[in-house]
N, C-alpha and C. Protein backbone atom coordinates (compact mmCIF):
# COMPACT_ATOMS: atom_id res chain seq x y z
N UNK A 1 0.84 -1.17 0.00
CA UNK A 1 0.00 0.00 0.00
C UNK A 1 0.89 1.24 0.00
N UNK A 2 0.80 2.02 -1.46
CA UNK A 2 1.64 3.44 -0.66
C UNK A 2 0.92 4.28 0.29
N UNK A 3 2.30 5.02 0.58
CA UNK A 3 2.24 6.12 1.36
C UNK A 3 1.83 6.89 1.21
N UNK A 4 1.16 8.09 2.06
CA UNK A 4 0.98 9.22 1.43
C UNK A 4 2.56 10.38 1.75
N UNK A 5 2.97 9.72 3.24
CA UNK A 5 4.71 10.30 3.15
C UNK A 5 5.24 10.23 1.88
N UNK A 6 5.33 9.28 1.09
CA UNK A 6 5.52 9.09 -0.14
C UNK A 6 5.19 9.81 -1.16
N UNK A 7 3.97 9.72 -1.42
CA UNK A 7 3.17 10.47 -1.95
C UNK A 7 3.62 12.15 -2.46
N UNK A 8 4.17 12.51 -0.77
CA UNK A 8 4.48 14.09 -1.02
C UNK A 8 5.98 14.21 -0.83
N UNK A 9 6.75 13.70 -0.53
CA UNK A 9 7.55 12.99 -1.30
C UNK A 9 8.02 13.57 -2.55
N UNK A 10 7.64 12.33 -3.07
CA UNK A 10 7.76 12.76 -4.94
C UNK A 10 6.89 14.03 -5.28
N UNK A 11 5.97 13.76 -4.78
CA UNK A 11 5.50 15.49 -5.40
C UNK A 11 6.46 16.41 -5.28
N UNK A 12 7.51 16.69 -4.28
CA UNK A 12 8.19 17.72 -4.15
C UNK A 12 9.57 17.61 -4.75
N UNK A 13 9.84 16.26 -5.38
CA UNK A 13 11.36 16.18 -5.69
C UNK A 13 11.67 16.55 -7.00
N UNK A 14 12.57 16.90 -7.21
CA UNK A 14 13.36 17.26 -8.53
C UNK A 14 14.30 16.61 -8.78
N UNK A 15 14.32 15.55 -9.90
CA UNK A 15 14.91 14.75 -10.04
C UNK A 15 14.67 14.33 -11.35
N UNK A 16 15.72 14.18 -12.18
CA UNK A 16 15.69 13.70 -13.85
C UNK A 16 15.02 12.16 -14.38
N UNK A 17 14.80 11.76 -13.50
CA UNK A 17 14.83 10.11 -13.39
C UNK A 17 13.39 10.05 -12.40
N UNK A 18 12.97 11.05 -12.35
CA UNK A 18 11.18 10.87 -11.03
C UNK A 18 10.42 10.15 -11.89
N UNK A 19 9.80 9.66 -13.18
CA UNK A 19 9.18 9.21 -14.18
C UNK A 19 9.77 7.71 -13.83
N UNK A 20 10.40 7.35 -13.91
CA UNK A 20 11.16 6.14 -13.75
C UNK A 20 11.11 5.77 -12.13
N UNK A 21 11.32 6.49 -11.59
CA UNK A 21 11.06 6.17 -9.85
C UNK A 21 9.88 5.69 -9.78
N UNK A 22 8.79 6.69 -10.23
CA UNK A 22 7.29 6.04 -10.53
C UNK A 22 7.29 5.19 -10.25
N UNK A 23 7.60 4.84 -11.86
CA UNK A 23 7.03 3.41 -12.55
C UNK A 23 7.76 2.38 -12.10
N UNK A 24 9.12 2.48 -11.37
CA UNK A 24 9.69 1.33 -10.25
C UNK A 24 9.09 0.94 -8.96
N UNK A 25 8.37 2.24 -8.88
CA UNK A 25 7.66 2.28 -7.51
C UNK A 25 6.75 1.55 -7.52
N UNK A 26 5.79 1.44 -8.51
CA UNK A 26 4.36 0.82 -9.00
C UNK A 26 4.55 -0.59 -9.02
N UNK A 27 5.93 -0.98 -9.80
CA UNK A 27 6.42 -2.31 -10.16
C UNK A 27 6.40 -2.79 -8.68
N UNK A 28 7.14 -2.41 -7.62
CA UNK A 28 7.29 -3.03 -6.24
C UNK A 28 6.36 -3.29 -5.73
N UNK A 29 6.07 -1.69 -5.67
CA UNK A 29 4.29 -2.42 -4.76
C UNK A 29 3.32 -3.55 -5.39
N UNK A 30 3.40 -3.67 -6.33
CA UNK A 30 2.13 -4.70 -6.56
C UNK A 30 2.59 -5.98 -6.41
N UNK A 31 4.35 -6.16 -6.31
CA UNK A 31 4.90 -7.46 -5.55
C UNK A 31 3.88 -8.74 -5.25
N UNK A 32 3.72 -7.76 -3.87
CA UNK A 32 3.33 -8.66 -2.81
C UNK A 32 2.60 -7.17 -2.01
N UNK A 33 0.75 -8.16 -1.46
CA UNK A 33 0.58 -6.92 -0.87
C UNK A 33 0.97 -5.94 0.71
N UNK A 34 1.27 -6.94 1.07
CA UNK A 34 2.17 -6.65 2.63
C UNK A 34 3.72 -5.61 2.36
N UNK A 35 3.83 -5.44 1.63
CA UNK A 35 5.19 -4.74 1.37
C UNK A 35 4.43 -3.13 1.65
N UNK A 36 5.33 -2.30 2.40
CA UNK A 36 5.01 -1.36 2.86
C UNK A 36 6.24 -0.13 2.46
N UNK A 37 6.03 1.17 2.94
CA UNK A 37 6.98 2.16 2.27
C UNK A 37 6.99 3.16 2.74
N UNK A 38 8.07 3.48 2.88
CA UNK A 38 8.26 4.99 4.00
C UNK A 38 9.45 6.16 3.29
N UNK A 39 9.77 6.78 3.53
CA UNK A 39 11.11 7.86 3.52
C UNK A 39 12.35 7.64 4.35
N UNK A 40 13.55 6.93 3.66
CA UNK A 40 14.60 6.73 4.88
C UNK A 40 15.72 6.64 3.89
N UNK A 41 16.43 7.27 4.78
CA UNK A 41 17.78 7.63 3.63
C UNK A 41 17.73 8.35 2.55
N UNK A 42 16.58 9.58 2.91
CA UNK A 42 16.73 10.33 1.42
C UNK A 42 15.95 9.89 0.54
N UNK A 43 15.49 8.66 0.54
CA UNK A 43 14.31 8.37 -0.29
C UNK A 43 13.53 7.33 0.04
N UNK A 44 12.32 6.98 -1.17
CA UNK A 44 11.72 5.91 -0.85
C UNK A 44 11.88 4.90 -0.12
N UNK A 45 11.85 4.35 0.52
CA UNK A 45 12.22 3.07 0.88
C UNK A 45 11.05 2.08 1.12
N UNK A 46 11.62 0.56 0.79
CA UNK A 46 10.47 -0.51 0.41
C UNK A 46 10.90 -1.61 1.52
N UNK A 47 9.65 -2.15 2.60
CA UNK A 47 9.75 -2.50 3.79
C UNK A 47 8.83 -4.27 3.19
N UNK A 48 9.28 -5.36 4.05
CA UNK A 48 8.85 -6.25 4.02
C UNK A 48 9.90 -7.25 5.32
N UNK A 49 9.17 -7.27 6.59
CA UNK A 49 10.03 -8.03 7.30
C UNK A 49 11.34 -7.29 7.50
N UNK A 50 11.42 -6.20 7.52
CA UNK A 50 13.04 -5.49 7.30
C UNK A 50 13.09 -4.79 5.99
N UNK A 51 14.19 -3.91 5.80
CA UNK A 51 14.38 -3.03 4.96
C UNK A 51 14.82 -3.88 2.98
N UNK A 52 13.39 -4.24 2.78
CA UNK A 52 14.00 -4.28 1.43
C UNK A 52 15.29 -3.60 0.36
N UNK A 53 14.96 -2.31 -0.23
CA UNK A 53 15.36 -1.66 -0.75
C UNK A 53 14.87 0.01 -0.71
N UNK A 54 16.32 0.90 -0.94
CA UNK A 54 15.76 2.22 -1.59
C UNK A 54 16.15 3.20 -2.28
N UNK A 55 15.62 3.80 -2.50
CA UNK A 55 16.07 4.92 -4.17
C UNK A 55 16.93 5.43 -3.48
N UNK A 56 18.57 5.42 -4.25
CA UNK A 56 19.57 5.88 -3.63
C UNK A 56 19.11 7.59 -4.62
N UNK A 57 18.95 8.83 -4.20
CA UNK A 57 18.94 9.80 -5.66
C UNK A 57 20.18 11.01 -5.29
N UNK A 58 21.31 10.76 -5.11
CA UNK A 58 22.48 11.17 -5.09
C UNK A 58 22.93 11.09 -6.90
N UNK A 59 22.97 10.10 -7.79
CA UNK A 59 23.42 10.19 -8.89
C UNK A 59 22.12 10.64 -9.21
N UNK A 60 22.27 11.08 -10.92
CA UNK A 60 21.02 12.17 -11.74
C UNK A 60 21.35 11.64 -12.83
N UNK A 61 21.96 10.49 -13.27
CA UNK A 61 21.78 10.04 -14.44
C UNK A 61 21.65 8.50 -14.16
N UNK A 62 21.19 8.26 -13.41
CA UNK A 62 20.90 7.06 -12.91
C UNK A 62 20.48 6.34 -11.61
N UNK A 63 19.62 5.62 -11.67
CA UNK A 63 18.14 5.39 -10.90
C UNK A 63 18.75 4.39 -9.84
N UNK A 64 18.97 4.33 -8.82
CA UNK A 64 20.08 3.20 -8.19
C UNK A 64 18.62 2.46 -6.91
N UNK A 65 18.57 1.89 -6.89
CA UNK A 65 17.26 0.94 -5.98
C UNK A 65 18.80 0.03 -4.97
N UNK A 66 18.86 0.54 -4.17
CA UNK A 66 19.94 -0.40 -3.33
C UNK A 66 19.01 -1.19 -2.19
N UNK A 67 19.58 -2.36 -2.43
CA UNK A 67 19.00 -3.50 -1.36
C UNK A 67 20.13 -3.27 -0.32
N UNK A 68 19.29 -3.61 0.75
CA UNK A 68 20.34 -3.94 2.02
C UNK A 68 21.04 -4.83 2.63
N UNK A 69 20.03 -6.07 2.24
CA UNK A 69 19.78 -7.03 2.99
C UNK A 69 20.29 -8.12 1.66
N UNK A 70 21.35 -8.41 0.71
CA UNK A 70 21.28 -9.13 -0.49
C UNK A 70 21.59 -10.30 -0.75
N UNK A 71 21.83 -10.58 0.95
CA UNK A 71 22.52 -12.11 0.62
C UNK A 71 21.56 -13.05 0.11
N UNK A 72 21.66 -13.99 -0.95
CA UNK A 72 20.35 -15.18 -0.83
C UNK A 72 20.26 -14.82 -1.98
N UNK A 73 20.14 -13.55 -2.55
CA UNK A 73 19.90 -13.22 -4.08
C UNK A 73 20.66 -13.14 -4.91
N UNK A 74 19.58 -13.52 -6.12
CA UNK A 74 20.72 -13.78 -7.72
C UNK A 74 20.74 -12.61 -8.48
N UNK A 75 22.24 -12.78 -8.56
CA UNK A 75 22.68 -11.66 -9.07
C UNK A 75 22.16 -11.71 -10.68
N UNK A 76 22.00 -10.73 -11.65
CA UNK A 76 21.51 -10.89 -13.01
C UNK A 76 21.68 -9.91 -13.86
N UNK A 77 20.98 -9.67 -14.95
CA UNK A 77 21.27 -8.16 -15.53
C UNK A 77 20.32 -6.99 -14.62
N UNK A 78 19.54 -7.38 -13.36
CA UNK A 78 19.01 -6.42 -12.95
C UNK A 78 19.35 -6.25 -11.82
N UNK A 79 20.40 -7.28 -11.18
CA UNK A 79 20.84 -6.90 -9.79
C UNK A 79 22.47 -6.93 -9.70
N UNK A 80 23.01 -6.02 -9.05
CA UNK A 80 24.70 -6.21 -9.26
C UNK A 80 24.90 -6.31 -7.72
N UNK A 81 25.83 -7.31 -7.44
CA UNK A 81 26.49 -7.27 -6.03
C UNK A 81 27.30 -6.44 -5.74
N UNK A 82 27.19 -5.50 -4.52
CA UNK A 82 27.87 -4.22 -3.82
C UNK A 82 28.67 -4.77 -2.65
N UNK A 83 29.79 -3.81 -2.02
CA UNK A 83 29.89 -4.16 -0.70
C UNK A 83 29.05 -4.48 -0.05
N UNK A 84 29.73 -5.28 1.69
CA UNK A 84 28.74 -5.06 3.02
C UNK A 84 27.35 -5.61 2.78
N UNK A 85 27.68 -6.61 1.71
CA UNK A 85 25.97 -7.39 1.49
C UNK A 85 25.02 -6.61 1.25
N UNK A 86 25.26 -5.58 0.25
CA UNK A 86 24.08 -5.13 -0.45
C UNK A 86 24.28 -5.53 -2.02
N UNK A 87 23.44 -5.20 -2.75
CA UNK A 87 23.29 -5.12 -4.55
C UNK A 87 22.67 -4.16 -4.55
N UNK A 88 22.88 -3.53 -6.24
CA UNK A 88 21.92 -3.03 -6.64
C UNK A 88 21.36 -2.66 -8.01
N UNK A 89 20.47 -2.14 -8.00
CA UNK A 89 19.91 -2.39 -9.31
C UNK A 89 19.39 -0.85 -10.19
N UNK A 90 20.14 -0.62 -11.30
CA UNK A 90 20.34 0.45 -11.30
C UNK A 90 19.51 0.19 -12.61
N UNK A 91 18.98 1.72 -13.71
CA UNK A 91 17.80 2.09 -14.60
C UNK A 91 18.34 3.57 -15.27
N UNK A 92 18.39 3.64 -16.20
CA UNK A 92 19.02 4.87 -16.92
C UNK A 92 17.73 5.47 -17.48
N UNK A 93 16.71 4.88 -18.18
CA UNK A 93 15.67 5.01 -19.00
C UNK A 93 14.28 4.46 -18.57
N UNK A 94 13.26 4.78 -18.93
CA UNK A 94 12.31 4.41 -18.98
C UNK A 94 12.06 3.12 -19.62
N UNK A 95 12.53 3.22 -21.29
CA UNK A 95 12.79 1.80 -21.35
C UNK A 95 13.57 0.71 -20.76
N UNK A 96 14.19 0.72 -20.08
CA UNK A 96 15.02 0.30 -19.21
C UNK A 96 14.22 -0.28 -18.17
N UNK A 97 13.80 0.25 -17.57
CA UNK A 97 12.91 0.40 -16.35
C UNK A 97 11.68 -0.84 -16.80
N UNK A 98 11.26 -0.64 -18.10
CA UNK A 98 10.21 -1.36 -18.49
C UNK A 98 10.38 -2.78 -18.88
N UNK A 99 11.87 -2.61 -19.78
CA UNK A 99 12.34 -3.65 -19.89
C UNK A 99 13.03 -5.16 -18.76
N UNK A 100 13.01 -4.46 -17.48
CA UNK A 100 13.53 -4.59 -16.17
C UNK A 100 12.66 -5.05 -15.40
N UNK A 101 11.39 -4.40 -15.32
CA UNK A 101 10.52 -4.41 -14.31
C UNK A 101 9.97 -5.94 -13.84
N UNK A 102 10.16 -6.89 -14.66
CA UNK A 102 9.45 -7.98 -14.25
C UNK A 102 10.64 -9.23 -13.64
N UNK A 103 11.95 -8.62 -14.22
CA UNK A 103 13.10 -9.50 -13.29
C UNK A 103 13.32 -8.34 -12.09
N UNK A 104 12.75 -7.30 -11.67
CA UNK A 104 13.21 -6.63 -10.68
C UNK A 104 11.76 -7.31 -9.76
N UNK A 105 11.12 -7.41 -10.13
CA UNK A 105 9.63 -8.01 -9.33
C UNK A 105 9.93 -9.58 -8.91
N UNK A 106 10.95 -10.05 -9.94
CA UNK A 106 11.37 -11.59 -9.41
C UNK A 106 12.32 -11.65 -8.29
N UNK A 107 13.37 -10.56 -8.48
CA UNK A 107 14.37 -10.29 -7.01
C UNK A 107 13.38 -10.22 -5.98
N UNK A 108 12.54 -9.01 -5.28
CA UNK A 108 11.91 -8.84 -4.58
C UNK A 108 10.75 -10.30 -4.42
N UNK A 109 10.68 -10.74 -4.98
CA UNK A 109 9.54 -12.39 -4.42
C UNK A 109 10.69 -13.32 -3.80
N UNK A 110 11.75 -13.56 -4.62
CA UNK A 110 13.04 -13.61 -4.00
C UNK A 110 13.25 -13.57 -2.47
N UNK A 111 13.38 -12.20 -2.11
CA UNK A 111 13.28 -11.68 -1.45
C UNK A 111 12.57 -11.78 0.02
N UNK A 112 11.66 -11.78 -0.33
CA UNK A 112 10.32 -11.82 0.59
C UNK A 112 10.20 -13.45 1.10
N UNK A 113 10.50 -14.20 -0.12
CA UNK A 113 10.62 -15.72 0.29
C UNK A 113 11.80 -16.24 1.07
N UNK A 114 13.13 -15.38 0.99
CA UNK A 114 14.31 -15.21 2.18
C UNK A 114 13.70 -15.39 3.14
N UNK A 115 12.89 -13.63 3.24
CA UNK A 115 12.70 -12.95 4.85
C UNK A 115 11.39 -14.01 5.54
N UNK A 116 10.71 -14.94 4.49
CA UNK A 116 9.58 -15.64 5.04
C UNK A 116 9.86 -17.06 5.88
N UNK A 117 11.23 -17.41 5.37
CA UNK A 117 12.12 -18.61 5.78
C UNK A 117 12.76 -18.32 7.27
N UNK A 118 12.87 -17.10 7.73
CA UNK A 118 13.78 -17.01 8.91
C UNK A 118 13.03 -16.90 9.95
């Protein structure tokens, strides 16, 4: 369910890549419906059992969704392994984003099926 923190949020941000945050945003939430979402670290952030992932928006030419929590997950063309057991999964374009969206929806089930095991 979004936020409305959220909500105003993005209404207020300026950012080259907010069109694409969207439509990443939309992609997550409809996951799974228990996945929840707040503001932490500067941006979005996507909650399930612990801190999924969140919009890193420090870079402006690119859309960075950092997981925290990455151990357990496969790495692919939509997730890259980072230090300190995170990945992440980065989006330049809209097409990108679109083209992406349904292996970025497979990390996060992924995901959720980790945090459902422990």
């Amino acid at each position: 369910m979004s936020s409305k923190k959220v909500d105003e949020f993005l209404e207020k941000l300026e950012h080259p890549l907010k069109e694409e945050m969207m439509a990443l945003r939309n992609a997550i939430m409809k996951v799974y419906p228990e996945i929840t979402e707040d503001v932490k670290w500067g941006g979005p952030s996507f909650y399930y059992k612990g801190d999924i992932a969140t919009f890193s928006l420090r870079v402006k030419d690119t859309l960075t969704l950092v997981f925290h929590q990455a151990e357990g997950l496969t790495p692919g063309s939509v997730l890259e392994p980072a230090s300190k057991g995170k990945a992440y999964a980065k989006f330049k374009s809209l097409d990108e984003v679109e083209a992406k969206s349904k292996e970025l929806q497979a990390v996060i089930k992924q995901w959720i099926q980790l945090r459902d095991k422990l």
